[in-house]
Protein backbone atom coordinates (compact mmCIF):
# COMPACT_ATOMS: atom_id res chain seq x y z
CA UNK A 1 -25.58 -12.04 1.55
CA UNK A 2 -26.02 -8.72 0.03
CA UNK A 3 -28.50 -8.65 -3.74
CA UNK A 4 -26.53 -7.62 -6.81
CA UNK A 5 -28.93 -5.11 -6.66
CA UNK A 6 -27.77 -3.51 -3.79
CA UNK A 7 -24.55 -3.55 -5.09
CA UNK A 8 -25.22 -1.87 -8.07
CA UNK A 9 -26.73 1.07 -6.29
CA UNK A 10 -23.99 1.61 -4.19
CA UNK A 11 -21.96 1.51 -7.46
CA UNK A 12 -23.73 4.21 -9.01
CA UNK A 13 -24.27 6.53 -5.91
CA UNK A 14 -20.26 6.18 -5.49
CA UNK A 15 -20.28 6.74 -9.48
CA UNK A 16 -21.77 9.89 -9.32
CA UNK A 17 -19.55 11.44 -7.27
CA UNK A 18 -16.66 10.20 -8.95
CA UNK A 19 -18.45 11.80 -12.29
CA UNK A 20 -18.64 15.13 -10.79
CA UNK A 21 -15.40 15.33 -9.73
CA UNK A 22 -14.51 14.12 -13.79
CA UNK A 23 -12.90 10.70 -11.96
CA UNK A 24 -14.72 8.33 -14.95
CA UNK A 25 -13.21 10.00 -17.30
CA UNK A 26 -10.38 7.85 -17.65
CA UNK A 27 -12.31 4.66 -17.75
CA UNK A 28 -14.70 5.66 -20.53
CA UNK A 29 -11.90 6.19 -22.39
CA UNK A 30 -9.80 3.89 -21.85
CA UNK A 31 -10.32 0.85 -24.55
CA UNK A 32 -9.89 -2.07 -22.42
CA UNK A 33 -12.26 -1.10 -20.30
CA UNK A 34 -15.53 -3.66 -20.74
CA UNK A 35 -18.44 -2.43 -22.40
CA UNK A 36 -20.57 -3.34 -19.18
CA UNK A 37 -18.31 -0.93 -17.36
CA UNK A 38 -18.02 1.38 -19.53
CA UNK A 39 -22.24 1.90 -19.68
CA UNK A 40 -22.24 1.68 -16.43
CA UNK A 41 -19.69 4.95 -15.92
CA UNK A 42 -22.18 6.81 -18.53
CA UNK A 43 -25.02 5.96 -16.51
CA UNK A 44 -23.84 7.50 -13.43
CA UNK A 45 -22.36 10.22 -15.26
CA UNK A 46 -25.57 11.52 -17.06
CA UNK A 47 -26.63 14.89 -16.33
CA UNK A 48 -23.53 15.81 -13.85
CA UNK A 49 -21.25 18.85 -14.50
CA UNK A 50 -18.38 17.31 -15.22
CA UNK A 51 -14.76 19.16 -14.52
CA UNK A 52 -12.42 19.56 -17.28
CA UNK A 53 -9.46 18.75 -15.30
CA UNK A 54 -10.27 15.19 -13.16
CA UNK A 55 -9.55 15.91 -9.04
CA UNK A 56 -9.57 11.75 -8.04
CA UNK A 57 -8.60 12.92 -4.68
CA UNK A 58 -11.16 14.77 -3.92
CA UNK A 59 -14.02 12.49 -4.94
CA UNK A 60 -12.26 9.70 -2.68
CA UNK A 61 -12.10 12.42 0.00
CA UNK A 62 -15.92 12.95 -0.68
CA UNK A 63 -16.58 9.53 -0.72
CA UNK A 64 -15.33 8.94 2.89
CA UNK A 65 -13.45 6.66 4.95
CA UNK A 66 -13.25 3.59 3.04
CA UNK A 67 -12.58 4.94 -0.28
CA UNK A 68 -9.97 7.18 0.61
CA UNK A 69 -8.05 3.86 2.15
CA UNK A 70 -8.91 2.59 -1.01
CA UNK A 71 -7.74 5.34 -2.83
CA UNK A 72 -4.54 4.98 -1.29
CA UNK A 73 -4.03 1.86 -2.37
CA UNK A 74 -5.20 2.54 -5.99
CA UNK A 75 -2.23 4.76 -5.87
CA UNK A 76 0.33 2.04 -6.10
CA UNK A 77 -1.60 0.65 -9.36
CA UNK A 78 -0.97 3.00 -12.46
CA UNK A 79 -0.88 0.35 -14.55
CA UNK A 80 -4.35 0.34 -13.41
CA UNK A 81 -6.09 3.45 -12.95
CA UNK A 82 -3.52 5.30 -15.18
CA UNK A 83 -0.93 7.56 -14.47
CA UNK A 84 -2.22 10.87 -13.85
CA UNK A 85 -5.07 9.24 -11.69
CA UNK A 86 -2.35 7.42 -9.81
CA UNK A 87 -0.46 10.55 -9.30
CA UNK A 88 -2.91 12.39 -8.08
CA UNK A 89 -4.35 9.51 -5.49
CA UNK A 90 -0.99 10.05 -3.64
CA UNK A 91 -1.35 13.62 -2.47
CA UNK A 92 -5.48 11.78 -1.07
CA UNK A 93 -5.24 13.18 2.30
CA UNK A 94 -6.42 10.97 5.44
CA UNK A 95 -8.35 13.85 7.10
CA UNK A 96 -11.68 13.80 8.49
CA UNK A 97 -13.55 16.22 11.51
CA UNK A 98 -12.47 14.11 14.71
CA UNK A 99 -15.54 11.92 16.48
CA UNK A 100 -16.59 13.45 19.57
CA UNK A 101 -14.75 13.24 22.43
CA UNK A 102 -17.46 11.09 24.55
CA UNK A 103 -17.41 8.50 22.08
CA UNK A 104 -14.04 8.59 22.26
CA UNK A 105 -13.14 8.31 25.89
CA UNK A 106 -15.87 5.43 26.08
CA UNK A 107 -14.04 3.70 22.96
CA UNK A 108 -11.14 3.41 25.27
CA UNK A 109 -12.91 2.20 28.72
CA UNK A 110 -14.61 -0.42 26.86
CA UNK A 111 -11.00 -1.65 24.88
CA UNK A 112 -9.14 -1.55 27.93
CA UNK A 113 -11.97 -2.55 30.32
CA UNK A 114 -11.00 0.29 33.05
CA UNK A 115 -11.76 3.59 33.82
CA UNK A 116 -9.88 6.22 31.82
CA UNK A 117 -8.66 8.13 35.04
CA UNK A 118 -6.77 4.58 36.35
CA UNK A 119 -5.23 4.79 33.06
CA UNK A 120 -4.25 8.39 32.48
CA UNK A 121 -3.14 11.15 34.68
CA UNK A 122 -4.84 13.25 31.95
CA UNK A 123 -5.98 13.04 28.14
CA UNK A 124 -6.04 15.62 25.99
CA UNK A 125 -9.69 15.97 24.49
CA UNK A 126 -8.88 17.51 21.22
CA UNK A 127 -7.12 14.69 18.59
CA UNK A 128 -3.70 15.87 17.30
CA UNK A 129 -4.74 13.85 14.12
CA UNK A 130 -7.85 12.65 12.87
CA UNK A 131 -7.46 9.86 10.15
CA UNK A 132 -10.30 8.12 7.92
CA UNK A 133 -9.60 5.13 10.51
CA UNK A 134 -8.88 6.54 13.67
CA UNK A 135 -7.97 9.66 15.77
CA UNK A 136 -4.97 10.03 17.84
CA UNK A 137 -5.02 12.19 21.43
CA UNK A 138 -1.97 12.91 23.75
CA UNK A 139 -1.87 11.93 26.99
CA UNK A 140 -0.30 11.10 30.51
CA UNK A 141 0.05 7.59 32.16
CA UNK A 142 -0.67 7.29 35.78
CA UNK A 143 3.20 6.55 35.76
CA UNK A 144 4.19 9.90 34.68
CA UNK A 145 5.25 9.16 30.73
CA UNK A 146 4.05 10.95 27.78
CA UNK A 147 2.50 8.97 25.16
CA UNK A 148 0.25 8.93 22.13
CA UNK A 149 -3.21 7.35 21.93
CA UNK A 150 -4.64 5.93 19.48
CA UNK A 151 -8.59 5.28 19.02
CA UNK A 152 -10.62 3.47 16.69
CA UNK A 153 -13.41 5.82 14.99
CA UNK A 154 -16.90 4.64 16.38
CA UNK A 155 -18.67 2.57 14.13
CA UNK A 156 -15.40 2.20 11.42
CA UNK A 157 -15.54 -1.90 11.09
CA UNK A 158 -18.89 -1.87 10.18
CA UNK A 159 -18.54 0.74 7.46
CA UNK A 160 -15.27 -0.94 6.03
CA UNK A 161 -17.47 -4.21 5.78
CA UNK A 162 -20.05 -2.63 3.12
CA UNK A 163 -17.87 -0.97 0.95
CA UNK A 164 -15.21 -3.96 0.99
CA UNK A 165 -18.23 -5.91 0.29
CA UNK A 166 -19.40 -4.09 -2.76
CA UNK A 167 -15.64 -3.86 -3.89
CA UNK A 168 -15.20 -7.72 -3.84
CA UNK A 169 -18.52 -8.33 -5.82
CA UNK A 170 -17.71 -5.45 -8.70
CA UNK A 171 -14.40 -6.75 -8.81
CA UNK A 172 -15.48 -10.33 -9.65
CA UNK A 173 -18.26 -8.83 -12.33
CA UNK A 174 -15.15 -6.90 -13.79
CA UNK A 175 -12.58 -9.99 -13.71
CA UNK A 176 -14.97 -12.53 -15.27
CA UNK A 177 -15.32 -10.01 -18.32
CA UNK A 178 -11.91 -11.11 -19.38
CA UNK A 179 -9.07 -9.39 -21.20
CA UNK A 180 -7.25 -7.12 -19.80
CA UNK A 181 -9.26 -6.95 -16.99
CA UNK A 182 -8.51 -10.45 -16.03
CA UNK A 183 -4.73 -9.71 -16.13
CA UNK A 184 -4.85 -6.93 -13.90
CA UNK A 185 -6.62 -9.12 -11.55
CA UNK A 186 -9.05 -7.01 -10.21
CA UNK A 187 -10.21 -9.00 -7.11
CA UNK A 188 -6.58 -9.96 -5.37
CA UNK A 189 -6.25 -5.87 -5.11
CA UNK A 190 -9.28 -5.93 -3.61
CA UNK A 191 -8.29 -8.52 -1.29
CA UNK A 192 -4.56 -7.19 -0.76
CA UNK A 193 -6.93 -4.01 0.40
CA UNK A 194 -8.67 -5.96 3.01
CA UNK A 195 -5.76 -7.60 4.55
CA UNK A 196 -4.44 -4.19 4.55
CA UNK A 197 -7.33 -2.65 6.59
CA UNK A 198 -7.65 -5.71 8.63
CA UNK A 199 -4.46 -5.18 9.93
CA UNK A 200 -5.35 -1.39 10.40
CA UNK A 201 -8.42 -1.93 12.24
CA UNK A 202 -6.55 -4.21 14.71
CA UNK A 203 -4.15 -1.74 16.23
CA UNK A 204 -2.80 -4.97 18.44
CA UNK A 205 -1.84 -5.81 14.90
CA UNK A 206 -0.40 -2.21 14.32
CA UNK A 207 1.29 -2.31 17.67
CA UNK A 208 3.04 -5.80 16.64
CA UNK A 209 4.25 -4.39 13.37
CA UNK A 210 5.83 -1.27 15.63
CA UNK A 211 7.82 -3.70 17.94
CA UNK A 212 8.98 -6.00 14.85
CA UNK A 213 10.37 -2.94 13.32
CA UNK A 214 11.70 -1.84 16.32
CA UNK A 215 13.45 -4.55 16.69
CA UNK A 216 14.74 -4.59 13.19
CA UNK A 217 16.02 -0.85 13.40
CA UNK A 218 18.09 -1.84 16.37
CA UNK A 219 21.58 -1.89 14.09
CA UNK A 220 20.17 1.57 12.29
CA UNK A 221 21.16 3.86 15.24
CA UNK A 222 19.98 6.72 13.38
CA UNK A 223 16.16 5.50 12.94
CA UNK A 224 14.19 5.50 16.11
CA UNK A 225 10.72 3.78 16.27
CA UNK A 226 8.40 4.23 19.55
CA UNK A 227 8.03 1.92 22.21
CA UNK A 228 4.14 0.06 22.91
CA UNK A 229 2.68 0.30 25.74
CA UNK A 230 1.29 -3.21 25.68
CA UNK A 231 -0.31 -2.36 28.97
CA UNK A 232 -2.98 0.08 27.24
CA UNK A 233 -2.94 -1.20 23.99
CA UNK A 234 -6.17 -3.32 22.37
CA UNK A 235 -8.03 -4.25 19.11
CA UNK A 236 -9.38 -0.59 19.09
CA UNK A 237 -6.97 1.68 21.28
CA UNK A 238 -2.69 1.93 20.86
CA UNK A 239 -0.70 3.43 22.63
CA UNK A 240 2.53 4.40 22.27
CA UNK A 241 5.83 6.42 23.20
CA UNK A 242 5.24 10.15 22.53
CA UNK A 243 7.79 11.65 19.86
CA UNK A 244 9.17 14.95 20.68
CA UNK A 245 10.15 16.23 16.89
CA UNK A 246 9.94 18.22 14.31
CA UNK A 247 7.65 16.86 11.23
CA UNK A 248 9.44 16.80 8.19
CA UNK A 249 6.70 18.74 6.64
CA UNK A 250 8.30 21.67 8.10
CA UNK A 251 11.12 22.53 6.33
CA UNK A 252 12.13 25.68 7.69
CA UNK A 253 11.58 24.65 11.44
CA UNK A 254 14.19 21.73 10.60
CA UNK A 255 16.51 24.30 9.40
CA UNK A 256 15.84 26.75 12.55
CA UNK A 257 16.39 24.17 14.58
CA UNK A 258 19.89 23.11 13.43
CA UNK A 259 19.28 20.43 11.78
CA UNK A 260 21.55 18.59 9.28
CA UNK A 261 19.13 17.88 6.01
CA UNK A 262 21.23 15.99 3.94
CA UNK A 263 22.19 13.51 7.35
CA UNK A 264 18.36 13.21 7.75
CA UNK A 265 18.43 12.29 4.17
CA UNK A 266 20.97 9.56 4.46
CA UNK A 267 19.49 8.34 7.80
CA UNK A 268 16.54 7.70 5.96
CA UNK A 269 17.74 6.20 2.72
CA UNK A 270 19.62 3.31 5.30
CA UNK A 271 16.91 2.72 6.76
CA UNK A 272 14.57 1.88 4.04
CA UNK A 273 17.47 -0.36 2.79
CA UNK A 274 17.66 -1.93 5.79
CA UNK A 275 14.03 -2.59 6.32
CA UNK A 276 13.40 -3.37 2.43
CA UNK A 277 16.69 -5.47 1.56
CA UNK A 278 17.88 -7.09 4.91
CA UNK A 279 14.96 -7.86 6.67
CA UNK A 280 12.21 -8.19 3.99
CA UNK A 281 10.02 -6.17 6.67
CA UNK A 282 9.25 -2.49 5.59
CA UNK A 283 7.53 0.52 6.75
CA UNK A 284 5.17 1.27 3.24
CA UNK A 285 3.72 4.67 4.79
CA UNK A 286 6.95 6.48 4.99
CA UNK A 287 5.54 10.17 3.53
CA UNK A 288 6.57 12.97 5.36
CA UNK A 289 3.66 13.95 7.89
CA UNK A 290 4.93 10.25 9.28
CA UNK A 291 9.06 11.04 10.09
CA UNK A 292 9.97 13.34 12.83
CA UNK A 293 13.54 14.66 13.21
CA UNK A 294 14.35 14.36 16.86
CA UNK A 295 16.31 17.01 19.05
CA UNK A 296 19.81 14.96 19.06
CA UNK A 297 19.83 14.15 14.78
CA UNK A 298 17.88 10.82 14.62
CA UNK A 299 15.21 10.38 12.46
CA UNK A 300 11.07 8.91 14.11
CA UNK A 301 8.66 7.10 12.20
CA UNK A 302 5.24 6.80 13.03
CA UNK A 303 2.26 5.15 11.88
CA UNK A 304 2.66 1.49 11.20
CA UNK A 305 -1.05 0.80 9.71
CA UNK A 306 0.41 -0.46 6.31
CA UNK A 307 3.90 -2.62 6.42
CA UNK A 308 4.90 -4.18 3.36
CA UNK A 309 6.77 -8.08 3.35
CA UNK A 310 9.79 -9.19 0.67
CA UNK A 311 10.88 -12.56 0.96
CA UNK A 312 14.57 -13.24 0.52
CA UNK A 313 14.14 -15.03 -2.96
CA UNK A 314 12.21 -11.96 -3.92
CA UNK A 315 15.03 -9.67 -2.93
CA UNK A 316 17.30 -11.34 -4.60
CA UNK A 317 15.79 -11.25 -7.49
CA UNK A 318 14.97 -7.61 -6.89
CA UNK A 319 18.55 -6.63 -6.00
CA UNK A 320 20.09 -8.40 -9.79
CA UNK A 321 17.35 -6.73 -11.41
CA UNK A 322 18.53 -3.36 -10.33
CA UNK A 323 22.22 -4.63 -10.83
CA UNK A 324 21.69 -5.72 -14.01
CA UNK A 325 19.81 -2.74 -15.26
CA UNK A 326 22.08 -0.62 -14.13
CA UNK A 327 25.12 -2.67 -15.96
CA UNK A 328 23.02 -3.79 -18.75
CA UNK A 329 23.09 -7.42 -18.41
CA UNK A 330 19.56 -7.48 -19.49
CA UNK A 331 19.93 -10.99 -20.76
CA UNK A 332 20.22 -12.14 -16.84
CA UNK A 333 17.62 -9.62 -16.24
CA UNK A 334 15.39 -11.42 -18.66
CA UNK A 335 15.79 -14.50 -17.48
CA UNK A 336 15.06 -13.68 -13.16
CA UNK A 337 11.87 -12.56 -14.78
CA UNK A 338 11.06 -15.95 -16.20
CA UNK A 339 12.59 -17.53 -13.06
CA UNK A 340 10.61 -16.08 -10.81
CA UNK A 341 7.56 -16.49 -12.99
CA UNK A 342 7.25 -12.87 -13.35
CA UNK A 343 6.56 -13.48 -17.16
CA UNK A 344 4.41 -16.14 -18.62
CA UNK A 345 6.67 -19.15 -20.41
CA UNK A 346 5.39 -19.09 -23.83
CA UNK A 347 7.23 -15.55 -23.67
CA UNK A 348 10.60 -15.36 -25.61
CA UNK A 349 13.39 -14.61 -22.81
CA UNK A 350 15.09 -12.63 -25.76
CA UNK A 351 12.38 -10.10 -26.48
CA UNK A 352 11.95 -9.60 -22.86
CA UNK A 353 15.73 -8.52 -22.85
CA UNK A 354 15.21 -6.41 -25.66
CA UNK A 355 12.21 -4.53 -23.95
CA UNK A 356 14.18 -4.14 -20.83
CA UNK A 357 17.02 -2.77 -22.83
CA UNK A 358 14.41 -0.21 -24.20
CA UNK A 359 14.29 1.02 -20.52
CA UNK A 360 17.75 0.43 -19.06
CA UNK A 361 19.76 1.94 -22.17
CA UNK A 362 18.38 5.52 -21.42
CA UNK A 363 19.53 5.65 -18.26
CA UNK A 364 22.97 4.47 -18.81
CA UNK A 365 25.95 6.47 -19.19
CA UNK A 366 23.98 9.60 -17.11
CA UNK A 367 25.68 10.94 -14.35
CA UNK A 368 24.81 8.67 -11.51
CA UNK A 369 22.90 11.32 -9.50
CA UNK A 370 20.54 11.93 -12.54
CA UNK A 371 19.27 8.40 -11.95
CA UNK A 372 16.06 8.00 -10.21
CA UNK A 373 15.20 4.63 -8.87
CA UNK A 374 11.43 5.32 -8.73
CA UNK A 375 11.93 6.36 -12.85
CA UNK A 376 13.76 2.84 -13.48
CA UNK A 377 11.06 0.83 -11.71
CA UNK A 378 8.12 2.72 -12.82
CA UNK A 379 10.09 2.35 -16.61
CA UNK A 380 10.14 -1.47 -15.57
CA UNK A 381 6.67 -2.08 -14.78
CA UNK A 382 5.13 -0.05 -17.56
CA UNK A 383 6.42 -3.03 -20.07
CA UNK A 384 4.34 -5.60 -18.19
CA UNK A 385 1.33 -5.48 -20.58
CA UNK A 386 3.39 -6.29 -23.70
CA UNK A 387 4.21 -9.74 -21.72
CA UNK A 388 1.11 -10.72 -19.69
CA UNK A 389 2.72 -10.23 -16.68
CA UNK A 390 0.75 -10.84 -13.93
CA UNK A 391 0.70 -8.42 -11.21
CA UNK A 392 2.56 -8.69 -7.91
CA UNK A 393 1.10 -6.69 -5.46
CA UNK A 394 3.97 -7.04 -2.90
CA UNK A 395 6.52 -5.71 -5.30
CA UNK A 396 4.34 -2.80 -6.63
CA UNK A 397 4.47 -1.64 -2.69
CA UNK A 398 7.67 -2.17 -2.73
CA UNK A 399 7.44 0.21 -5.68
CA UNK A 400 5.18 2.93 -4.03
CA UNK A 401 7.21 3.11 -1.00
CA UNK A 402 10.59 3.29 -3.21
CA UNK A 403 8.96 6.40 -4.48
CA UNK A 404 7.82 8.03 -1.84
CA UNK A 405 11.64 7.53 0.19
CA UNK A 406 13.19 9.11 -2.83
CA UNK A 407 10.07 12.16 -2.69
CA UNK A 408 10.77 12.58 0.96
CA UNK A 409 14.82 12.30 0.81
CA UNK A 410 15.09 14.44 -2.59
CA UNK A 411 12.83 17.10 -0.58
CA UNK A 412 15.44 17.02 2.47
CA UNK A 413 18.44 17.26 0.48
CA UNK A 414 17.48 17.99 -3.32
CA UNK A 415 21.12 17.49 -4.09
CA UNK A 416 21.49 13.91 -3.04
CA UNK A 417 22.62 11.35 -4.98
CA UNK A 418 20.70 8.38 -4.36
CA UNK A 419 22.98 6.03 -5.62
CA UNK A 420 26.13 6.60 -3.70
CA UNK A 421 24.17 7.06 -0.73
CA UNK A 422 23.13 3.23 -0.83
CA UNK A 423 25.93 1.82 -2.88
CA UNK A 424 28.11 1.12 0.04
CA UNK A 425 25.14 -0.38 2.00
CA UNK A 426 23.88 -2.58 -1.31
CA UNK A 427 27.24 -3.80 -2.14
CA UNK A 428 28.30 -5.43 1.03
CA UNK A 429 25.05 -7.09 0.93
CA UNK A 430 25.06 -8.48 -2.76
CA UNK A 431 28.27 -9.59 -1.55
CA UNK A 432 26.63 -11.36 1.80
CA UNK A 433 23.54 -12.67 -0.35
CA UNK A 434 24.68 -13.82 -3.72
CA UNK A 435 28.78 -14.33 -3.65
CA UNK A 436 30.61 -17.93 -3.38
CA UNK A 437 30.46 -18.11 0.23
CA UNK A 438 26.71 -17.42 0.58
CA UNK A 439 26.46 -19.52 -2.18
CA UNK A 440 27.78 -22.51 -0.68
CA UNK A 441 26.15 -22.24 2.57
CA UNK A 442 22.52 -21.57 0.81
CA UNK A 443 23.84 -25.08 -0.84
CA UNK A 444 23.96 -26.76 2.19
CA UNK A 445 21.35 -25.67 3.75
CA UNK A 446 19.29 -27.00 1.12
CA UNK A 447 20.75 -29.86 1.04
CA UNK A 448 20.55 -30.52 4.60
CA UNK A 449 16.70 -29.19 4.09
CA UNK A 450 16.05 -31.52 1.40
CA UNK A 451 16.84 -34.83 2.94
CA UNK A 452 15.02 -34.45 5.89
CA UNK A 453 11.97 -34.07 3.80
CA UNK A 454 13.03 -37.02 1.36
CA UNK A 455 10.58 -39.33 3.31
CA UNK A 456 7.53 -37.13 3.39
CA UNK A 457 8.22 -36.15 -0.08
CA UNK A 458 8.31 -39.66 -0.85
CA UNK A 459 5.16 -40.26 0.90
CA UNK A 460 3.29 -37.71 -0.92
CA UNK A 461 4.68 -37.89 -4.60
CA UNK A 462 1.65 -37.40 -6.19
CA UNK A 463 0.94 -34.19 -5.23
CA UNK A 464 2.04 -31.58 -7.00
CA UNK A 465 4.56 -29.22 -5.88
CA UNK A 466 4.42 -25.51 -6.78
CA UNK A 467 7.50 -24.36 -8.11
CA UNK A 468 9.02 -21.56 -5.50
CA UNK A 469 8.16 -17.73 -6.34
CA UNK A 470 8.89 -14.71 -5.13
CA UNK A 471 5.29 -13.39 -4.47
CA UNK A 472 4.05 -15.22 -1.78
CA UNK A 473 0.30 -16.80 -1.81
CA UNK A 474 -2.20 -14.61 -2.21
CA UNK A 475 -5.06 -14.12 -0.01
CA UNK A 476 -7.95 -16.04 -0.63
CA UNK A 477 -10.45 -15.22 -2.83
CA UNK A 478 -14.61 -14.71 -1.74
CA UNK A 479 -16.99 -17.27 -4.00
CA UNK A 480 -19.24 -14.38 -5.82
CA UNK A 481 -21.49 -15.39 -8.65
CA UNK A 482 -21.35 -13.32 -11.46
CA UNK A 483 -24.23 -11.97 -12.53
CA UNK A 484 -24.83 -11.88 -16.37
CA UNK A 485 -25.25 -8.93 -18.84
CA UNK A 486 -28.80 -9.19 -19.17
CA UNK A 487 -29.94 -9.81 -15.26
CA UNK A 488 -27.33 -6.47 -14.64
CA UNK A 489 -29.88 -4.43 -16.29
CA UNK A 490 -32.38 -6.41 -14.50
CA UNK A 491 -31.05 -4.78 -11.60
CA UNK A 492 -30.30 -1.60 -12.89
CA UNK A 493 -34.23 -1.09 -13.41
CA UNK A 494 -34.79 -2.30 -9.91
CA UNK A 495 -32.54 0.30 -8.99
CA UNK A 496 -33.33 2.72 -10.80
CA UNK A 497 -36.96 1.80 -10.18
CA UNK A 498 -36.86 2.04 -6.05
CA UNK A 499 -34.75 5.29 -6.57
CA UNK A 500 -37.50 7.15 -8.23
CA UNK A 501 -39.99 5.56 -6.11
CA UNK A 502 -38.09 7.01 -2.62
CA UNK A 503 -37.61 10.16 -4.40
CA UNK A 504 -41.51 10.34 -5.16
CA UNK A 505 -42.48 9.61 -2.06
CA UNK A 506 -40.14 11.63 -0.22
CA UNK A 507 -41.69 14.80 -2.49
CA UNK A 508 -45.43 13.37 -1.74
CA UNK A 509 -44.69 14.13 1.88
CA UNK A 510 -42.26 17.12 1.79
């Protein structure tokens, strides 16, 4: 088990370069940060030239592989790191110089437990792409086809573990300081982040998430996702069909080429949809550098590290909130909230209606295409605070990724009107999900459900139930002690203390 101590050097190394880059700023202003914290940002801030205008990209980028992963995913959390910081984390680009090609080529012999040349006619030794994770190199099978493969970087699980580690222990320090640090619930982002990058650093997992969605897309003609090769795919090498597009970085090659902008658009505003609201399954990477327009008008994704899961009770909900909003039935708006146990009970539905009428009212009566859907969410989620609303990380990715569509769809076609594009799609299935017929059958089913259960349930009576919600469990939680205020600066000397001491030394011999 790693010593507080250790992780309170780590913390202030990774403090100092957040300080130079003016990244603490925020947090030794903010007043709900805890005092603890907020000495501990002035500590690693002394003596550093601080910017006048923060760059939190940068420092993540500086502090390397797992903080810009973890950057990433501070991006969906303004409510925690603050706007501006929040924006900012989503232009964090996953770049690094690509691992050498030997360590590459021996990544994949190992994986696949074969020689490269029985697997490929020929690999290209220079990486298309080189992410924080891993690095991605074209190639040819020994059966002709033109694929993509993807390697784990050397060394990357190991380097994941420390910082995750440190992250989980300063995130239980943090929580058990109360406040409003307790209600943004500090550690289940941190451990929403490691199932995240457990899943990425498994690219069998990666691989599966590609197929399910493939599968899924099958009644979205327009969307194409790449085939596995299961045959050359592993826990640290994927591969995968080779798409032959255009990114959609590249504007003006997409024109050039023919291509219809406001059909890509469309293609990809369905397809979210589709993902999101039918099937509860959804791509939650979908920025540009990721979607390819193919030669014959369908759109590619790539990159299926991080996928995002709705449950149908959740979308439901989620579909009559943005109903509701957009009518201004924010009574029944009010009351999913307390349903779904969005809002603590001993919160009055009424003023909850009257907050959400705060944000639907200035949105109604605007032409439709002046309505942004990332604007209404991010207006919805900025009231949680006011009502102790726990946070739900599935629906703030949900969130992110609503964002991000509308970036990528607005830049295709800045003349699209979001709301007509999915109206058609969203009111056939309100009609499937919550009208009389689908009523009835849910009925039923439950019914049906219910008595073949009757004798367990009677069985186990006295247990207690939860009642159903949309978020579903979340991940379990690492046993840390927390250390208290006066053993922190216990530690802090010991730092501190061992610091000057390998700085002395290191001067005695230079």
């Amino acid at each position: 088990m790693t010593s507080p101590a250790i992780h309170i050097w780590r913390l202030l190394k990774w403090g100092r370069v957040l300080a130079r880059h003016g990244a603490l700023r925020g947090i030794e202003h903010d007043i709900n940060t805890p005092a603890p914290v907020r000495r501990l940002a002035r500590i690693a801030r002394f003596g550093a030239r601080v910017p006048k205008v923060p760059t939190y990209g940068e420092a993540f980028q500086e502090l390397g592989p797992a903080a810009i992963k973890f950057g990433q995913a501070l991006a969906t959390r303004p409510d925690l790191v603050g706007e501006e910081a929040a924006h900012d984390l989503q232009l964090l680009q996953d770049r690094l110089p690509p691992a050498p090609f030997e360590q590459i080529n021996a990544s994949i012999e190992q994986a696949l437990e074969k020689p490269v040349d029985q697997l490929f006619l020929e690999i290209d030794p220079e990486p298309i792409g080189a992410a924080s994770i891993a690095q991605v190199h074209r190639a040819v099978t020994t059966d002709g086809r033109h694929v993509a493969v993807k390697v784990l970087r050397p060394n990357i699980e190991e380097d994941f573990a420390r910082a995750i580690d440190t992250y989980e222990w300063a995130a239980a320090q943090v929580e058990a300081m109360g406040g409003e640090a307790a209600r943004l619930r500090p550690r289940l982002v941190v451990a929403t982040f490691r199932q995240w990058t457990l899943r990425e650093l498994d690219l069998r997992r990666e691989a599966a998430s590609a197929s399910e969605l493939r599968e899924g897309m099958e009644a979205e003609s327009g969307f194409y996702v790449p085939q596995i090769d299961w045959t050359r795919t592993a826990r640290r090498v994927m591969t995968l069909e080779w798409i032959d597009g255009i990114k959609l970085t590249n504007r003006q090659a997409l024109i050039d080429a023919g291509h219809d902008l406001k059909e890509l658009a469309a293609i990809l505003v369905r397809a979210f949809l589709r993902q999101a609201v039918v099937d509860g399954f959804f791509h939650a990477d979908l920025h540009q550098g990721n979607l390819f327009a193919l030669p014959d008008g369908r759109l590619a994704a790539i990159d299926f590290g991080i996928m995002g899961r709705i449950d149908r009770q959740a979308r439901v909900w989620l579909g009559e909130i943005l109903y509701g909003l957009i009518t201004g039935n924010y009574r029944r708006v009010a009351e999913i909230h307390f349903e779904a146990q969005y809002v603590p009970p001993h919160h009055s539905v009424e003023e909850f209606a009257t907050a959400l009428r705060a944000v639907g009212e200035p949105i109604r009566g605007l032409p439709v295409k002046e309505i942004s859907v990332a604007q209404m969410l991010d207006g919805l989620f900025t009231i949680t605070r006011d009502f102790d609303m726990p946070t739900q990380p599935h629906l703030l990715l949900l969130q992110k990724t609503m964002v991000m569509e509308e970036g990528v769809a607005t830049a295709l076609d800045p003349d699209i009107n979001m709301w007509e594009t999915s109206e058609p799609f969203l009111r056939e299935w309100l009609r499937s999900e919550m009208g009389p017929e689908a009523a009835v059958a849910d009925a039923l089913i439950r019914n049906f459900r219910t008595l073949r259960r009757l004798p367990d349930l009677i069985r186990r009576i006295e247990l207690h139930y939860p009642a159903p919600g949309a978020a579903p469990p979340p991940p379990p939680l690492p046993d840390i002690v927390v250390v208290q205020p006066m053993r922190v600066w216990r530690y802090l000397l010991t730092a501190a203390v061992a610091a000057a001491t390998g700085a002395g030394a290191v001067w005695l011999l230079s």
